[in-house]
C-alpha atoms as a PDB file:
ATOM      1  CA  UNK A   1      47.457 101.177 113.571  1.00  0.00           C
ATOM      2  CA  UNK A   2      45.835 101.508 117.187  1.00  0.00           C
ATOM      3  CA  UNK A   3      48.702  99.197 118.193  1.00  0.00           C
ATOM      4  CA  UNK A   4      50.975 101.305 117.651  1.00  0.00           C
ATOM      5  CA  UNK A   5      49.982 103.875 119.439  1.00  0.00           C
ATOM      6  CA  UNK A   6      51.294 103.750 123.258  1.00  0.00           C
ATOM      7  CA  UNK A   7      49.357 104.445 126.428  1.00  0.00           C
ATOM      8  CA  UNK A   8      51.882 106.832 127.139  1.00  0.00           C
ATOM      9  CA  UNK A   9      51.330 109.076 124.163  1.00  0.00           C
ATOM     10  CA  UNK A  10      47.484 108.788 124.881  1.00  0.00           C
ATOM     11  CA  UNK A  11      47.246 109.469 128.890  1.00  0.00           C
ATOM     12  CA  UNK A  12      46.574 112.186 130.767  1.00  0.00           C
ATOM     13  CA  UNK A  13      49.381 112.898 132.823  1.00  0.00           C
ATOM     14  CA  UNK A  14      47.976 115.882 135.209  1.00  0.00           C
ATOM     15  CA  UNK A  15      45.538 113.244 137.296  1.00  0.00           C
ATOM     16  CA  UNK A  16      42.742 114.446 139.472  1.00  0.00           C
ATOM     17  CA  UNK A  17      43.136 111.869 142.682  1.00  0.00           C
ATOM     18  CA  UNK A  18      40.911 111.354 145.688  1.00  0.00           C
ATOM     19  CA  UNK A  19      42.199 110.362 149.069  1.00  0.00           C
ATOM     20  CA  UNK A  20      41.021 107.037 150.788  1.00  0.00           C
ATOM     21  CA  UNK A  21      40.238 108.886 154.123  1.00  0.00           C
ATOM     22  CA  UNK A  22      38.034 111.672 152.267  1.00  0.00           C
ATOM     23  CA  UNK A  23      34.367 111.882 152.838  1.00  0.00           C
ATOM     24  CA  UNK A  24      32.014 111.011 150.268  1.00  0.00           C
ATOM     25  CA  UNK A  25      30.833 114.180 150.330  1.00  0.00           C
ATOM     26  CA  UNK A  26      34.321 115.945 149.170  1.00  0.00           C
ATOM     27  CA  UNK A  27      35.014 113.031 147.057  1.00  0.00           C
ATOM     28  CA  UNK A  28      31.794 113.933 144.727  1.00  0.00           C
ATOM     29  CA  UNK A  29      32.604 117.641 144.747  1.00  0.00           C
ATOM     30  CA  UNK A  30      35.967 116.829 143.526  1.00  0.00           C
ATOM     31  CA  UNK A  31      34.018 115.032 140.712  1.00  0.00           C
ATOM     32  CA  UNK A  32      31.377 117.516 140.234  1.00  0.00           C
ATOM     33  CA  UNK A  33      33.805 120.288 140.115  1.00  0.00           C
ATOM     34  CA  UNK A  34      36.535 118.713 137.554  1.00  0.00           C
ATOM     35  CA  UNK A  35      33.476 117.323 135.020  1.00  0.00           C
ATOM     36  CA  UNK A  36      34.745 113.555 135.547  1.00  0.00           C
ATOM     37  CA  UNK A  37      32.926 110.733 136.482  1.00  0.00           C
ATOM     38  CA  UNK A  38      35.387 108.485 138.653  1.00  0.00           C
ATOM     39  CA  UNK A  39      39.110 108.836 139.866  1.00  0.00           C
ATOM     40  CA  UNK A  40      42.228 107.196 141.182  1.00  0.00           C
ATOM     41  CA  UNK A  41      42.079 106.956 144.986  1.00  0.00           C
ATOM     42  CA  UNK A  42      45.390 107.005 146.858  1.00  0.00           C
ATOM     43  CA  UNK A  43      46.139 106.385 150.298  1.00  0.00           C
ATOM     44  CA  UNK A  44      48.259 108.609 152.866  1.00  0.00           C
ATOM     45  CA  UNK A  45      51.381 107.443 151.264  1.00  0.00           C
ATOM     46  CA  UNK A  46      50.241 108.314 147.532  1.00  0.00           C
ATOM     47  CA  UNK A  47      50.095 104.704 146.574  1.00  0.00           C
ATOM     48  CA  UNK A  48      47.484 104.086 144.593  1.00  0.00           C
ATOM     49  CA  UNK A  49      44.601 101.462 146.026  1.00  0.00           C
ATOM     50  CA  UNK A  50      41.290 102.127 144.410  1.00  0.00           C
ATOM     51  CA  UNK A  51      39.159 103.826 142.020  1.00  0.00           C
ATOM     52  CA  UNK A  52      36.022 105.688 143.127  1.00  0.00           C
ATOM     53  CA  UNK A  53      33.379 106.531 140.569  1.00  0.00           C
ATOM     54  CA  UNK A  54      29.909 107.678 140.018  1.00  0.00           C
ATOM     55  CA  UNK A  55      28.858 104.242 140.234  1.00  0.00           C
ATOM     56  CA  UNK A  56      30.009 103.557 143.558  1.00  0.00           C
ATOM     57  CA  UNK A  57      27.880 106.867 144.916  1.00  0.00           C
ATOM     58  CA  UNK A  58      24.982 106.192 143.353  1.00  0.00           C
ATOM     59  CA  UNK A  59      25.385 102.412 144.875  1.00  0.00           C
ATOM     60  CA  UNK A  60      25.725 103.828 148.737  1.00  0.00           C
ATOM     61  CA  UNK A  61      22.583 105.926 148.028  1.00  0.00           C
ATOM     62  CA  UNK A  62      20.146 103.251 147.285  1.00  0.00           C
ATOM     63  CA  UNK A  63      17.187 105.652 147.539  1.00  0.00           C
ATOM     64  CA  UNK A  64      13.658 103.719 147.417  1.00  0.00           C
ATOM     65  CA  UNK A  65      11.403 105.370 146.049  1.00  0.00           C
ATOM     66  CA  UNK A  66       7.520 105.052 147.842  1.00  0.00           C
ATOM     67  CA  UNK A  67       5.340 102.369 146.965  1.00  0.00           C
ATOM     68  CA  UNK A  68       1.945 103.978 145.963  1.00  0.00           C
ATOM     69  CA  UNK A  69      -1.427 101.921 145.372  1.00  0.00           C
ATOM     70  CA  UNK A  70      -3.104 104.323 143.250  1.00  0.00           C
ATOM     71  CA  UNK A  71      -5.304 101.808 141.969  1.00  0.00           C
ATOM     72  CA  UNK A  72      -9.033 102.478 144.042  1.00  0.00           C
ATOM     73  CA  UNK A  73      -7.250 103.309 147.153  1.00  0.00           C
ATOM     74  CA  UNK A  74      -9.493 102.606 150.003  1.00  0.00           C
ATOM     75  CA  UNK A  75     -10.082 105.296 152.552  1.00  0.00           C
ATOM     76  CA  UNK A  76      -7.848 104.096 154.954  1.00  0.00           C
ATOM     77  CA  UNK A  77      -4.900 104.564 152.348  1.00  0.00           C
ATOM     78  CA  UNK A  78      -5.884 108.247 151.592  1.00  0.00           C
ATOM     79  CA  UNK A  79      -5.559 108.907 155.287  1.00  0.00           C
ATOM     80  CA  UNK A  80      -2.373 106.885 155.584  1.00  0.00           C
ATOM     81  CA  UNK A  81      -0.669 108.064 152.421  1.00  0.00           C
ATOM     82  CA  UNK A  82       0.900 111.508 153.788  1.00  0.00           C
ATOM     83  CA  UNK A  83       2.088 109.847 156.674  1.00  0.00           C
ATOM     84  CA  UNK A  84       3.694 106.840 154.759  1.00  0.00           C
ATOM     85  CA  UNK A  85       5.220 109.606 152.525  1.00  0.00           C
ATOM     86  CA  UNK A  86       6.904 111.768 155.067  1.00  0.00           C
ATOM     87  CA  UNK A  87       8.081 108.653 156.946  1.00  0.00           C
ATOM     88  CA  UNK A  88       9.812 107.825 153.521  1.00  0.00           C
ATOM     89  CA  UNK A  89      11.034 111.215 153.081  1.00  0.00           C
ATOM     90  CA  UNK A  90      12.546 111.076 156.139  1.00  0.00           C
ATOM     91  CA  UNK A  91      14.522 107.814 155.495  1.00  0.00           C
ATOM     92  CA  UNK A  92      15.554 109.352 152.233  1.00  0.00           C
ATOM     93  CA  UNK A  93      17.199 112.381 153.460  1.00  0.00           C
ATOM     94  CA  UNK A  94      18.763 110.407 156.669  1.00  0.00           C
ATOM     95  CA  UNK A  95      20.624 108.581 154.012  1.00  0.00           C
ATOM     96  CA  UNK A  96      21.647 110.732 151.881  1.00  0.00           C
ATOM     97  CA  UNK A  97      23.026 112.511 154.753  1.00  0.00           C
ATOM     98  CA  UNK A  98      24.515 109.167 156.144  1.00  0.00           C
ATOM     99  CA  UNK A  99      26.366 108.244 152.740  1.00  0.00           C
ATOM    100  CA  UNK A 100      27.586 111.795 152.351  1.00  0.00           C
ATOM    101  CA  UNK A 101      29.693 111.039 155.846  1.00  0.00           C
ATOM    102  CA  UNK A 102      31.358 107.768 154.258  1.00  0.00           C
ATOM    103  CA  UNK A 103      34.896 107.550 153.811  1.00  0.00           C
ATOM    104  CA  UNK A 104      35.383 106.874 150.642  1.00  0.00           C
ATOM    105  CA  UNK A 105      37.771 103.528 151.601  1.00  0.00           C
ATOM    106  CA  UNK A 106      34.078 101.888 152.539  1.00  0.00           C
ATOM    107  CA  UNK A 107      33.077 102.287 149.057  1.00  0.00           C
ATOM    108  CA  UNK A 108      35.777 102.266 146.277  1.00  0.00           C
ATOM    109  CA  UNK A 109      37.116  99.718 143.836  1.00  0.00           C
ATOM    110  CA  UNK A 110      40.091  97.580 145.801  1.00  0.00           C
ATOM    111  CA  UNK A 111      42.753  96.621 143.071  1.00  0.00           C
ATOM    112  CA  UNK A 112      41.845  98.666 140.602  1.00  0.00           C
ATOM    113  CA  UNK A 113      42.950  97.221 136.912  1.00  0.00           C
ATOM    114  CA  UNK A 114      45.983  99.163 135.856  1.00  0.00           C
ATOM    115  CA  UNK A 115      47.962  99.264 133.039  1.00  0.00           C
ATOM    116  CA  UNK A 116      51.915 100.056 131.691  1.00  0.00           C
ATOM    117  CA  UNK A 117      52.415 103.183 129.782  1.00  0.00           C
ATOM    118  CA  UNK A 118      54.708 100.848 126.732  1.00  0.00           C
ATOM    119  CA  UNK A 119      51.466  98.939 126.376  1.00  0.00           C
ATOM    120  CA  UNK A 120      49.489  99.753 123.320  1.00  0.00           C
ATOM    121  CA  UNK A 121      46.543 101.730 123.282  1.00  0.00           C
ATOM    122  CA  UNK A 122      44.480  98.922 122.103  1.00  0.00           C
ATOM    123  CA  UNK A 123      45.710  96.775 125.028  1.00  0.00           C
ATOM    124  CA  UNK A 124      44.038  99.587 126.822  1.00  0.00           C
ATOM    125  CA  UNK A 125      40.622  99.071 125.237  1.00  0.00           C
ATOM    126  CA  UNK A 126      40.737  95.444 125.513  1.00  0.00           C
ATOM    127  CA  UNK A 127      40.788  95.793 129.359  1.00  0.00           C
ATOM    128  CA  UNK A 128      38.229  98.306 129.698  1.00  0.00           C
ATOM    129  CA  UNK A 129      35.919  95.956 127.402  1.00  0.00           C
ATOM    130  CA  UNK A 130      36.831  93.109 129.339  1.00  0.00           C
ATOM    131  CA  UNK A 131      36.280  94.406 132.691  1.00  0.00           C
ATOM    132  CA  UNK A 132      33.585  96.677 131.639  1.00  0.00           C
ATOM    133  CA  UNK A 133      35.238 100.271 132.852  1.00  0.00           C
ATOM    134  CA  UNK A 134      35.652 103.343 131.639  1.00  0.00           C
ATOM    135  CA  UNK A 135      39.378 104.285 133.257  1.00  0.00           C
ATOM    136  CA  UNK A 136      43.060 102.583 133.377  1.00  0.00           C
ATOM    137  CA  UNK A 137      45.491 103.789 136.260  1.00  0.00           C
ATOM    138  CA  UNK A 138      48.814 104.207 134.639  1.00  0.00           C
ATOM    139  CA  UNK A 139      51.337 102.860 136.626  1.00  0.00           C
ATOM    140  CA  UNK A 140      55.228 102.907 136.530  1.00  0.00           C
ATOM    141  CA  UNK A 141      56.990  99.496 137.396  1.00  0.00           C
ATOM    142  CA  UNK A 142      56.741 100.232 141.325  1.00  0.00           C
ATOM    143  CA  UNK A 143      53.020 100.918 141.129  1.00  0.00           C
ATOM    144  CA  UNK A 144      53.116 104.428 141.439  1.00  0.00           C
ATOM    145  CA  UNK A 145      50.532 106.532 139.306  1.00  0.00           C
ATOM    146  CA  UNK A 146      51.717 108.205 136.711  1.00  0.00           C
ATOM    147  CA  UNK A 147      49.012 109.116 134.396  1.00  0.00           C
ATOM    148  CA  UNK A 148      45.244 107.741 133.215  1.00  0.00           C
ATOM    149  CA  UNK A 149      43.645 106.613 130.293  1.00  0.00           C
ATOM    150  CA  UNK A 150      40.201 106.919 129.584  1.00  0.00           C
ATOM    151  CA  UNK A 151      37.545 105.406 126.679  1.00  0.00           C
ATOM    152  CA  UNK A 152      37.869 108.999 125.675  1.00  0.00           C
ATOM    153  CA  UNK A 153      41.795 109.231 125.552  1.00  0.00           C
ATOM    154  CA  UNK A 154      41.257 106.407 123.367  1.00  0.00           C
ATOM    155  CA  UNK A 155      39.222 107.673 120.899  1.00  0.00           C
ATOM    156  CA  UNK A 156      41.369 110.623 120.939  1.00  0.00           C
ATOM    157  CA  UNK A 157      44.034 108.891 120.253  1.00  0.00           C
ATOM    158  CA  UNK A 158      42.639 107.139 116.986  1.00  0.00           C
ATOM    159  CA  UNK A 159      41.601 110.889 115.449  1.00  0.00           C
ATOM    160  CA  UNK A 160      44.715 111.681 115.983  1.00  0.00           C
ATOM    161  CA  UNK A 161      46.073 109.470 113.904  1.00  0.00           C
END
């Protein structure tokens, strides 16, 4: 029954895009503010060439957290601790402040997997499985996005039914 069901009748057609030369920064608002967790990135042209997602944020972040020897600290450590925790502080927020000036071309998925909207819905799934991701670009024979299809379209589309 799922394959029978077409991408195209499953997609979202209206598709929330990010620009390649954006800053991380506006990229994650975009995000944030729409309540999705990656999208297609296109470059000046509107061709699509990459996917940016929560992933790849959290990725350029890296934050370390601070070491701590809590276990009978000598003296020397108490006296060194605040100082070893605002020097990690600091790091912190120089990064995060760093990776929010990124464009996101430094950090997306090149050659994102995409799929054909006369391709079945289960076709669909069996890429995201295989390539363990959570959205399909839906592309028209020249490559240009026309829609997306997410694990959630999917299982949409089998209540539906």
């Amino acid at each position: 029954m799922i394959n029978l069901i077409k991408v195209e009748d499953a997609m979202q057609k209206n598709v929330i895009t990010i620009k390649n030369d954006m800053r991380i920064e506006e990229a994650a608002r975009i995000l944030r503010e729409n309540r999705i967790s990656g999208a297609p990135v296109l470059d000046k042209n509107n061709r699509l060439v990459g996917i940016l997602s929560e992933g790849d944020i959290i990725r350029l972040l890296e934050v370390h957290s601070p070491k701590l020897n809590l276990i009978l600290p000598s003296p020397l450590d108490l006296i060194e601790l605040p100082i070893r925790m605002k020097h990690e502080y600091d790091e912190i927020v120089k990064g995060i402040k760093k990776a929010a000036l990124t464009l996101v071309d430094e950090i997306m998925t090149r050659k994102p997997i995409t799929i054909k909207p006369e391709q079945s819905v289960s076709d669909a799934a069996e890429l995201m499985d295989k390539h363990k991701i959570k959205r399909l670009p839906v592309v028209d024979d020249e490559g240009n996005l026309i829609g997306i299809i997410t694990r959630g379209d999917i299982i949409g589309a089998l209540v539906k039914t």
